[in-house]
Protein backbone atom coordinates (compact mmCIF):
# COMPACT_ATOMS: atom_id res chain seq x y z
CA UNK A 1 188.45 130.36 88.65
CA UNK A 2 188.55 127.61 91.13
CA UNK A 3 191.27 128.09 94.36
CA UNK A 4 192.06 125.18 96.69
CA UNK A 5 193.41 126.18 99.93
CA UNK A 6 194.58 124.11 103.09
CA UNK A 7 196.32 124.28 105.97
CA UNK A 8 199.29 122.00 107.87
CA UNK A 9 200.88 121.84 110.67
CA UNK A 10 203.65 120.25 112.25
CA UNK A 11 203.40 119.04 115.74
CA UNK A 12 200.41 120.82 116.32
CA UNK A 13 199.25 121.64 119.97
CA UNK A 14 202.60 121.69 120.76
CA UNK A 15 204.88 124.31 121.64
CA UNK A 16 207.22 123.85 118.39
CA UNK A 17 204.40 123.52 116.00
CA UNK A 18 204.42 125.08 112.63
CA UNK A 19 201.98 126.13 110.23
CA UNK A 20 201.77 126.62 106.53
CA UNK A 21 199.27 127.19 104.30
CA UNK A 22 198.91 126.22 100.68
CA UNK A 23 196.81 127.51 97.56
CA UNK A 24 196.71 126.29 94.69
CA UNK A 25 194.69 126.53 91.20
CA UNK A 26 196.32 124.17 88.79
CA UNK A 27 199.72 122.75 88.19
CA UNK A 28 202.69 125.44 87.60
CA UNK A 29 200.05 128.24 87.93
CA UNK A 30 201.22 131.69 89.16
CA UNK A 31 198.71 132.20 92.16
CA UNK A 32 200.07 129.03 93.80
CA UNK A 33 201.40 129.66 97.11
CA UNK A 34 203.13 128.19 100.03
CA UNK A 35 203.86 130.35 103.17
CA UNK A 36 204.70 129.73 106.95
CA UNK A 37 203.04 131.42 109.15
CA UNK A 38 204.75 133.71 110.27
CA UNK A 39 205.74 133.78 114.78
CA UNK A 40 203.22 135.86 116.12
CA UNK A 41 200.31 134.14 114.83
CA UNK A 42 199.06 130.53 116.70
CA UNK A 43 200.67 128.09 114.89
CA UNK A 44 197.65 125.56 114.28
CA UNK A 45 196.31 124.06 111.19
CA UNK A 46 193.00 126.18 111.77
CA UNK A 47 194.93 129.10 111.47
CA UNK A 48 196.44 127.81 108.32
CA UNK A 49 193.45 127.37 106.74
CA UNK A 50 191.99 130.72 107.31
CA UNK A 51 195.71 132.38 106.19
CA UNK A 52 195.29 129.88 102.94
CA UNK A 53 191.43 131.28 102.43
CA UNK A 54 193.07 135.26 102.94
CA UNK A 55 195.84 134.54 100.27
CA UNK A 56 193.70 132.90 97.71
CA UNK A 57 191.39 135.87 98.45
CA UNK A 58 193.86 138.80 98.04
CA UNK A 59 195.82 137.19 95.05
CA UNK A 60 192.97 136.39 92.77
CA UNK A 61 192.22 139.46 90.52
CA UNK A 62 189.62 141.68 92.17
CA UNK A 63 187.61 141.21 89.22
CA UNK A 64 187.95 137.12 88.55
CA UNK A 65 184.87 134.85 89.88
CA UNK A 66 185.66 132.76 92.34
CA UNK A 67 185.18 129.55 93.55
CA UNK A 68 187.19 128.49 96.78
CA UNK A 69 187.63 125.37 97.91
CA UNK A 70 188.48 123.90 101.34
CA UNK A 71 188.05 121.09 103.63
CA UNK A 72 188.17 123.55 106.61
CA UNK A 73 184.21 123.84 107.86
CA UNK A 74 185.00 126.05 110.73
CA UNK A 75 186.57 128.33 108.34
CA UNK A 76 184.12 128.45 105.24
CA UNK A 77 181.24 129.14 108.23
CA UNK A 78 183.08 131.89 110.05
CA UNK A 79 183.20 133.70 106.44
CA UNK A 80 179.70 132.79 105.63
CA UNK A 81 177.14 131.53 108.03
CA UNK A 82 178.37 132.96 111.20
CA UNK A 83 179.95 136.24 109.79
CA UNK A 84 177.21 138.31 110.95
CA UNK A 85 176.82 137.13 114.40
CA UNK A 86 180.60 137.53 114.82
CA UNK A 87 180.76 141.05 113.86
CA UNK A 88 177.60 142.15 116.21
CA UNK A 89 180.01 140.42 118.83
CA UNK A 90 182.95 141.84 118.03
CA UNK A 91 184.67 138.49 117.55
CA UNK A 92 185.25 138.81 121.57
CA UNK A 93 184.75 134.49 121.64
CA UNK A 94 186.24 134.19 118.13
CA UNK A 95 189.85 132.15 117.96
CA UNK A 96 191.94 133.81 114.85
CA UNK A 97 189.62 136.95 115.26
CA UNK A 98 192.26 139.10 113.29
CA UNK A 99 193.00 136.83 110.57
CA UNK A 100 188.91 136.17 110.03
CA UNK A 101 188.27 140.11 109.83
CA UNK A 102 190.96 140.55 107.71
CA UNK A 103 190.09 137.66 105.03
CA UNK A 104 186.49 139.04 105.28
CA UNK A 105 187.59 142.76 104.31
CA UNK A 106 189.85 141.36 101.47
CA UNK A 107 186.62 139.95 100.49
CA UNK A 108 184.14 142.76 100.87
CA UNK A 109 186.97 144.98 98.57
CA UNK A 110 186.80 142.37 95.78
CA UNK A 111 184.85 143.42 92.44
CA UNK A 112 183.41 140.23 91.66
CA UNK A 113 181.77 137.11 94.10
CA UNK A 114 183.22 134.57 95.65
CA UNK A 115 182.01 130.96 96.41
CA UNK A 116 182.89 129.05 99.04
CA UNK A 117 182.69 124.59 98.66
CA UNK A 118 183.18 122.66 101.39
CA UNK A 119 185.29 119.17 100.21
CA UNK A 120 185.89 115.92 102.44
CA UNK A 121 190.14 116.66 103.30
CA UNK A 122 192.36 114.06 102.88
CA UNK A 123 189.77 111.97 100.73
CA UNK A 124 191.65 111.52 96.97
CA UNK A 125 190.20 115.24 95.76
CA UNK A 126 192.93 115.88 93.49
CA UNK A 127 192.98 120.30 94.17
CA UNK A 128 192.72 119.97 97.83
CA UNK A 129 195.48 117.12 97.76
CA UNK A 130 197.31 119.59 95.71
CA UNK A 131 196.63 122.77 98.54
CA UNK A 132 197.45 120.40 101.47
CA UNK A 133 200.94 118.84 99.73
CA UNK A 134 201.94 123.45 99.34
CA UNK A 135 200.81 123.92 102.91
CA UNK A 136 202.84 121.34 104.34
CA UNK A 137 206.16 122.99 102.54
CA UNK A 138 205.41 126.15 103.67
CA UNK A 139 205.21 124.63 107.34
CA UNK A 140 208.57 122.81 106.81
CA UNK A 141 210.17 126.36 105.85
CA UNK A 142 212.93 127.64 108.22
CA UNK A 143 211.46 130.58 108.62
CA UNK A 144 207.69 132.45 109.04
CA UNK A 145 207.05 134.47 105.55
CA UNK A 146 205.92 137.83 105.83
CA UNK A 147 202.33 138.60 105.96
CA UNK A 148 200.11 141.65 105.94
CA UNK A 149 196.97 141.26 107.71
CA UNK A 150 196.40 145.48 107.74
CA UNK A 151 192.52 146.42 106.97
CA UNK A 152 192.12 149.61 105.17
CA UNK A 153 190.01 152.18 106.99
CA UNK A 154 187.00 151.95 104.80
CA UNK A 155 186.77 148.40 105.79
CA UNK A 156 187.10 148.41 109.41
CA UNK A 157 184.02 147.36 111.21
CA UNK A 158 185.13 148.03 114.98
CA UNK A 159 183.35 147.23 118.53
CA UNK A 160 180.31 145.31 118.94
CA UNK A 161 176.40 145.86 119.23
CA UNK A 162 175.02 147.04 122.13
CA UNK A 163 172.00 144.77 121.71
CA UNK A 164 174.27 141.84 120.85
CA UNK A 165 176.49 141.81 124.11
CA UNK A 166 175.55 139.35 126.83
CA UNK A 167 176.61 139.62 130.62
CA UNK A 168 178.90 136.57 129.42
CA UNK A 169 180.41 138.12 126.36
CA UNK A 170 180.90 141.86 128.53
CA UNK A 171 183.20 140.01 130.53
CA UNK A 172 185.19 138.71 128.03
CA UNK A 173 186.15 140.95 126.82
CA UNK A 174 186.76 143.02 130.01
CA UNK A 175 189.11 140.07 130.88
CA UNK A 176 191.40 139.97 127.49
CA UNK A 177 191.74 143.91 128.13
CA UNK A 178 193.04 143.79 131.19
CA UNK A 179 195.02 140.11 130.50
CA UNK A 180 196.87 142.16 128.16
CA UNK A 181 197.54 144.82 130.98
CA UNK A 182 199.10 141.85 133.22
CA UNK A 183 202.69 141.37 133.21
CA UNK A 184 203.31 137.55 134.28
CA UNK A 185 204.53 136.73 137.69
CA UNK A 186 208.71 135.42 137.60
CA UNK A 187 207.65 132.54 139.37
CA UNK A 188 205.07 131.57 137.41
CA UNK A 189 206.97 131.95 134.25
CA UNK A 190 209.39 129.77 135.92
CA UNK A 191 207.21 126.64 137.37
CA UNK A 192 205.76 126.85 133.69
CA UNK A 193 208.94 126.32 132.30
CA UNK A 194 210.01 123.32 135.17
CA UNK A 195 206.32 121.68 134.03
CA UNK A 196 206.98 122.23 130.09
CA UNK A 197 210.70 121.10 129.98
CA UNK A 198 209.86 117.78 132.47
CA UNK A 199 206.98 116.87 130.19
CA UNK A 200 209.32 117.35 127.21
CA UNK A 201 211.53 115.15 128.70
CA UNK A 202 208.78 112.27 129.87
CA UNK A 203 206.74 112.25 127.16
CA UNK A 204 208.52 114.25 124.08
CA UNK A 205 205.88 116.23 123.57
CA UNK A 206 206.82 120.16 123.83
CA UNK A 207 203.27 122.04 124.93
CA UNK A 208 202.20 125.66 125.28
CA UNK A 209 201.58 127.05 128.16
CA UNK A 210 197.88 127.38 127.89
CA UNK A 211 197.92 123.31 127.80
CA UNK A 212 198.86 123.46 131.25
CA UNK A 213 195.74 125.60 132.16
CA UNK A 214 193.46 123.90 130.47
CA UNK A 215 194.40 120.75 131.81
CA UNK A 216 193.40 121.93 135.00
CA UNK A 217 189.92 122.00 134.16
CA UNK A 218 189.64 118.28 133.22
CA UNK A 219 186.63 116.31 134.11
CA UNK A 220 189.50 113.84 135.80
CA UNK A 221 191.31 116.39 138.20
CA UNK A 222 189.14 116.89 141.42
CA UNK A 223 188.54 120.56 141.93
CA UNK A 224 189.97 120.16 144.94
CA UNK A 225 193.15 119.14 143.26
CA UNK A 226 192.75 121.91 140.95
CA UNK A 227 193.03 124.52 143.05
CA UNK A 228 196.18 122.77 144.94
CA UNK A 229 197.86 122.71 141.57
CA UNK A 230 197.19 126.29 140.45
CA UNK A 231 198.23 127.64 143.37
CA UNK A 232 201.58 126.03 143.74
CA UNK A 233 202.13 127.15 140.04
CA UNK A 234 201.50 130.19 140.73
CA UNK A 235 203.77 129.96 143.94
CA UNK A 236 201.00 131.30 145.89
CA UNK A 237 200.95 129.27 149.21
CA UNK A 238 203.43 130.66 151.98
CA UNK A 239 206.17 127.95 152.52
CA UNK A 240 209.66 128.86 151.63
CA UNK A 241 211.58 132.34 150.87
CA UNK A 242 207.71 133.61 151.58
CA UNK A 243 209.21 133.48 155.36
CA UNK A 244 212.49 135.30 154.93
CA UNK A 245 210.45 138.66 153.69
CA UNK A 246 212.49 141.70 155.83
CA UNK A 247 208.92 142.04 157.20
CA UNK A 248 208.35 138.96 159.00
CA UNK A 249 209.82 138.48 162.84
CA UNK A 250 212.61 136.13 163.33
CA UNK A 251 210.07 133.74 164.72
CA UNK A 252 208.19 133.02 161.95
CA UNK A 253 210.98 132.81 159.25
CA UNK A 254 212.21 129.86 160.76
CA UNK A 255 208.83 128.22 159.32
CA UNK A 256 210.94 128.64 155.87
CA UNK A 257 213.10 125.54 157.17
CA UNK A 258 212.07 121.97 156.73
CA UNK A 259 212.44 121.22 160.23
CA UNK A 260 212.91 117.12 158.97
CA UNK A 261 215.69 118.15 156.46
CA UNK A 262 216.99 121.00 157.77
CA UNK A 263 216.82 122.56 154.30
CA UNK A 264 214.42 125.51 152.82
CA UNK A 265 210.59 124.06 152.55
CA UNK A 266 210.06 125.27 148.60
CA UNK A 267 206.70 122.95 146.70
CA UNK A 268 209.62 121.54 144.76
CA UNK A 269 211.20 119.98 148.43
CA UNK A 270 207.36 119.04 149.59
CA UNK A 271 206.59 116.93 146.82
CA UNK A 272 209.57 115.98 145.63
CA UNK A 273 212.58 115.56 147.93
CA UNK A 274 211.56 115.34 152.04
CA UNK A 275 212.47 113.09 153.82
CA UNK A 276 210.13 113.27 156.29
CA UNK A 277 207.75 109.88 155.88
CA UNK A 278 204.99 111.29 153.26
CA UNK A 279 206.26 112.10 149.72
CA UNK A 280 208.70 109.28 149.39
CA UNK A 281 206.01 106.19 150.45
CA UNK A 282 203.19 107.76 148.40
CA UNK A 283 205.39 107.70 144.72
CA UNK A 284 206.60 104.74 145.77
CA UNK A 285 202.94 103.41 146.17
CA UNK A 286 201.91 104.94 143.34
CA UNK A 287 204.68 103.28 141.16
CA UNK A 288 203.36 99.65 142.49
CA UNK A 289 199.94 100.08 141.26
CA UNK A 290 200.82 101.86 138.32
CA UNK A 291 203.14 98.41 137.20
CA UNK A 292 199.63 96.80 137.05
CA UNK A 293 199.10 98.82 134.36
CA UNK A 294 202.59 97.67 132.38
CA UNK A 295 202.87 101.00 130.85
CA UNK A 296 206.42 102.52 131.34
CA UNK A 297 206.85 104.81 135.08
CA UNK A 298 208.38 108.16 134.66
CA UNK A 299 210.29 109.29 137.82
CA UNK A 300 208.45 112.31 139.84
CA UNK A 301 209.02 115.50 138.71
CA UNK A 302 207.16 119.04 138.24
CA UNK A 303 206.52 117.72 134.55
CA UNK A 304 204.78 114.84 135.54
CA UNK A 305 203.42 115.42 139.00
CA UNK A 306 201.95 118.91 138.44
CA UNK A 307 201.70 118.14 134.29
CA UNK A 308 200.18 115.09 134.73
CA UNK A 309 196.88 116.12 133.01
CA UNK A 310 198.80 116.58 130.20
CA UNK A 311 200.58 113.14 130.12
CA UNK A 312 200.82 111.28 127.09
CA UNK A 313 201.05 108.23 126.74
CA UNK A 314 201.14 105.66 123.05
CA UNK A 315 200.54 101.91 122.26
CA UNK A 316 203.85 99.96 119.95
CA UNK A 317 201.67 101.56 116.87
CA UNK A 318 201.76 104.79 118.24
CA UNK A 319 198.59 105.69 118.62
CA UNK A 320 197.29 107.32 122.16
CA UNK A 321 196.07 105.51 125.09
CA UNK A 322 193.48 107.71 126.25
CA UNK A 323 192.51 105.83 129.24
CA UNK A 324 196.03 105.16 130.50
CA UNK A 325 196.75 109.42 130.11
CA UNK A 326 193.05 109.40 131.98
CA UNK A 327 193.96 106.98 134.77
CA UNK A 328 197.26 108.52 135.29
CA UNK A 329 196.01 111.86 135.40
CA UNK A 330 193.46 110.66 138.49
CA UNK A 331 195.89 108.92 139.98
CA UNK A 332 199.04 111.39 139.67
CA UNK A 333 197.00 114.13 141.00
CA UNK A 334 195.30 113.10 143.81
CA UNK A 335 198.40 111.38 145.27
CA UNK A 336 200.16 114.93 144.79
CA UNK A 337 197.40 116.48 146.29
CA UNK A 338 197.54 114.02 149.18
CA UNK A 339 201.66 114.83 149.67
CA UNK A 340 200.32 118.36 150.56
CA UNK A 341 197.83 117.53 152.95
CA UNK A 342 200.13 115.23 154.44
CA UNK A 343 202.68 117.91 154.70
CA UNK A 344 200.62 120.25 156.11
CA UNK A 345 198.88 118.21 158.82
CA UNK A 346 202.34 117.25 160.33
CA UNK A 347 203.64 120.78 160.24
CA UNK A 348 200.54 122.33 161.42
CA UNK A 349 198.17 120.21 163.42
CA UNK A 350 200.62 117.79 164.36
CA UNK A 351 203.07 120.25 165.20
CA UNK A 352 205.62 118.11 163.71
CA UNK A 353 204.87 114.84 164.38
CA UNK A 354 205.89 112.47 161.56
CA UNK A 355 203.35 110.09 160.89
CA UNK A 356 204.11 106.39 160.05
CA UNK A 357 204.12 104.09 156.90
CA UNK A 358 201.09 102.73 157.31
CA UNK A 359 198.93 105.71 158.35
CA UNK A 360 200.70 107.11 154.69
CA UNK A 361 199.63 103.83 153.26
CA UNK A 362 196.52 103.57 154.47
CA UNK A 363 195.60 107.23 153.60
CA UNK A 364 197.06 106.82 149.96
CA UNK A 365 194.15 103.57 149.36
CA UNK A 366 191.71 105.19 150.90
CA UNK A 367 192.45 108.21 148.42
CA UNK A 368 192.40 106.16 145.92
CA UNK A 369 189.60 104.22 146.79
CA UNK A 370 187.25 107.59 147.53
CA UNK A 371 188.00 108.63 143.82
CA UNK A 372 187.02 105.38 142.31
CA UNK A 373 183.97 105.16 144.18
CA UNK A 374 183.12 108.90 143.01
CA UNK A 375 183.44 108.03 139.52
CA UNK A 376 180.96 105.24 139.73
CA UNK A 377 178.70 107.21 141.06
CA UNK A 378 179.32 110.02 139.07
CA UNK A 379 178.74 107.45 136.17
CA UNK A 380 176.11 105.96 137.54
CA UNK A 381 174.31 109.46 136.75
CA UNK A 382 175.44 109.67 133.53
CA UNK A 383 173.19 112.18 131.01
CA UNK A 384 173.53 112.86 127.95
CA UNK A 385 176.49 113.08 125.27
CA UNK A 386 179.08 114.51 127.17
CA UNK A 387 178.25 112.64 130.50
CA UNK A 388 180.82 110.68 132.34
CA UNK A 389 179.74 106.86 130.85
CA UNK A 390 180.06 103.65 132.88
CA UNK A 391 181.93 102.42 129.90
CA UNK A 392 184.58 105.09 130.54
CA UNK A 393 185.11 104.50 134.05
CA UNK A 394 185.10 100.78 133.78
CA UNK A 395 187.87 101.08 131.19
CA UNK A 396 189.83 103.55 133.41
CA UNK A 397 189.77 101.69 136.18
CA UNK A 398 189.77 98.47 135.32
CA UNK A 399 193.37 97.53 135.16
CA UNK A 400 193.87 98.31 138.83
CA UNK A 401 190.84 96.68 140.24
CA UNK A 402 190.91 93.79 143.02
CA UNK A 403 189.58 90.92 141.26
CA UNK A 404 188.34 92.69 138.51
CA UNK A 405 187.66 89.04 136.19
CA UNK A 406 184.86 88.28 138.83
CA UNK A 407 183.22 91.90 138.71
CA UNK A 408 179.58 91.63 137.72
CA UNK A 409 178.53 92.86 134.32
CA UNK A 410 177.32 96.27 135.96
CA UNK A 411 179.43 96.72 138.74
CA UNK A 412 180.30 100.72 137.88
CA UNK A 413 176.84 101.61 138.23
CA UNK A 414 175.54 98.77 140.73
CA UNK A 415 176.26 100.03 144.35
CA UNK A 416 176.08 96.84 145.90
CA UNK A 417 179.27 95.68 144.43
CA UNK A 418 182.04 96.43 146.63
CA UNK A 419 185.31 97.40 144.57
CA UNK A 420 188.52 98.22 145.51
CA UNK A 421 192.69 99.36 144.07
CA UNK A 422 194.51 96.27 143.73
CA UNK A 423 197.87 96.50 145.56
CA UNK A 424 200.61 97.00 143.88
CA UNK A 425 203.01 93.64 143.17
């Protein structure tokens, strides 16, 4: 017997995706299926597939030769190929870990073999077009089906081999034990929800919460920046109601008072709404050099100032402009990164002293400047396949360069040339 199986998903990556997978073995046939996935399980079309590959596996008699089909190479080598090594390991590194040891016990208590064929998706193959056209109902459902993922006892293979853990791998796993120990901190929840519900609203995209994170690691967010960003997420530096703790002497919870504004000095006030000369001139310099760009300016807000890794941004066709999300991402961090410094060099070294337009002007440039100049020479050192390319910063860049239709041929990776931002019209 020969099973097709596929997965679908709707908006995937995003927070309101859903998943379905499909099987199917020939038209009106009584093994075809099409289920959702059901809430607790990521809703991805990776994990479709490998739900589609458990159904066809549990529904075909235990007896009945198989032959299943799929376009899904990630999931016909985690059942084959790299089923070993992932058992020795415990599946501590393995996405889906639960759903792959349960399709390979429904597989060790069949009768008879099973074959796994790789096929090209989306390619005219009329069994897969079949699986894929069930998987996509079953993600359109209202609901998740029901699905039981339970391993009997006899089939359980547990832990991991002692001569198959690294130093990397022990710590792993060390770190999902206790991550599930961790309940999350209120204000995180709720900075995650301000950065989620702005991007929503900029870009119409809703993401998960483990977008945000990983966004943080991007080759185009400084590390510097980075850490800025995590931190304020995580409401972790000590402006605000971290004054007016019954512990602290009536001296120091003043410092929870803007002293410019009069008002209480939250991240959301810093970056967003002082009026003290900082935060106001440096969006309002960023939104002059980002109109040399032409692309459309979405007004400041925790979704695109501290999300802005995870802009998105899409030509008349609708396709993505990955260098426009790129540029924006460099340029929307740093100058958030720079509204902090700014912020705290007034209140603390300054002792209050504002500082004027152009010192905020000529700080933002040079910013700006000191980031372009890194990523030439970042470029310039470029090894390799996943190496930051001259190509890629030129095409970053290159819409906010001064006079970039005279630039020499090589001027990313030429240090000679001297390049600089464009002002803003």
């Amino acid at each position: 017997m020969i099973i097709a199986t596929d997965g679908s998903c709707t908006d995937n990556g995003d927070r309101g995706a859903q998943a379905g997978a499909g099987v199917y073995v020939e038209e009106n046939h009584e093994l075809n299926r099409s289920l959702r996935l059901p809430s607790y399980l990521a809703q991805s079309n990776q994990t479709g597939e490998i739900v589609a590959t458990f159904l066809a596996t549990t529904t075909a008699g235990a007896r009945t030769r198989v032959t299943q089909e799929t376009d899904s190479q990630t999931t016909k080598d985690s059942l084959t190929k790299w089923k070993q090594r992932h058992e020795d390991t415990g599946y501590i590194l393995q996405k889906n870990a639960k759903l792959t040891r349960a399709t390979i016990a429904a597989l060790r208590m069949r009768k008879a073999h099973t074959l796994f064929r790789w096929v090209k998706g989306h390619n005219g193959h009329p069994r897969n077009e079949a699986a894929d056209a069930l998987a996509a109902i079953g993600a359109a459902k209202a609901t998740g089906d029901t699905l039981d993922i339970a391993i009997l006892a006899p089939f359980q293979v547990t832990g991991a081999k002692l001569q198959s853990i690294t130093q990397k791998l022990a710590y792993r796993a060390i770190r999902a034990r206790k991550d599930r120990l961790i309940t999350p901190r209120p204000r995180t929840v709720a900075n995650l929800d301000r950065i989620t519900c702005g991007i929503e609203a900029a870009y119409g995209v809703r993401l998960h919460e483990a977008a945000i994170w990983t966004s943080l690691r991007s080759r185009h967010v400084t590390r510097q920046a980075s850490q800025f960003i995590w931190m304020a997420i995580h409401d972790g530096y000590m402006v605000g109601t971290h004054w007016l703790r019954p512990n602290m002497p009536a001296d120091m919870q003043e410092r929870a008072t803007c002293v410019v504004c009069g008002e209480c000095e939250t991240m959301t006030h810093i970056i967003l709404e002082c009026e003290a000369i900082g935060q106001s001139t440096v969006w309002n310099l960023l939104k002059e050099i980002w109109s040399l760009t032409q692309m459309i300016w979405h007004e400041p807000s925790w979704g695109t100032a501290f999300g802005a890794a995870c802009a998105v941004f899409k030509d008349k066709e609708g396709s993505r402009l990955t260098m426009t999300e790129n540029l924006w991402c460099i340029l929307c961090t740093e100058a958030v990164h720079l509204i902090w410094k700014l912020r705290c060099e007034r209140v603390i070294q300054r002792e209050g002293a504002s500082f004027t337009e152009s010192e905020v002007t000529n700080r933002f440039y040079a910013a700006i400047d000191s980031r372009l100049n890194l990523d030439r020479r970042t470029a310039a050192q470029a090894r390799g396949k996943k190496a930051y390319k001259p190509i890629d910063v030129e095409n970053i860049w290159l819409p906010i360069i001064e006079q970039r239709d005279n630039l020499p041929a090589k001027w990313v990776t030429n240090s000679g040339v001297l390049v600089g931002i464009k002002r803003g019209r």
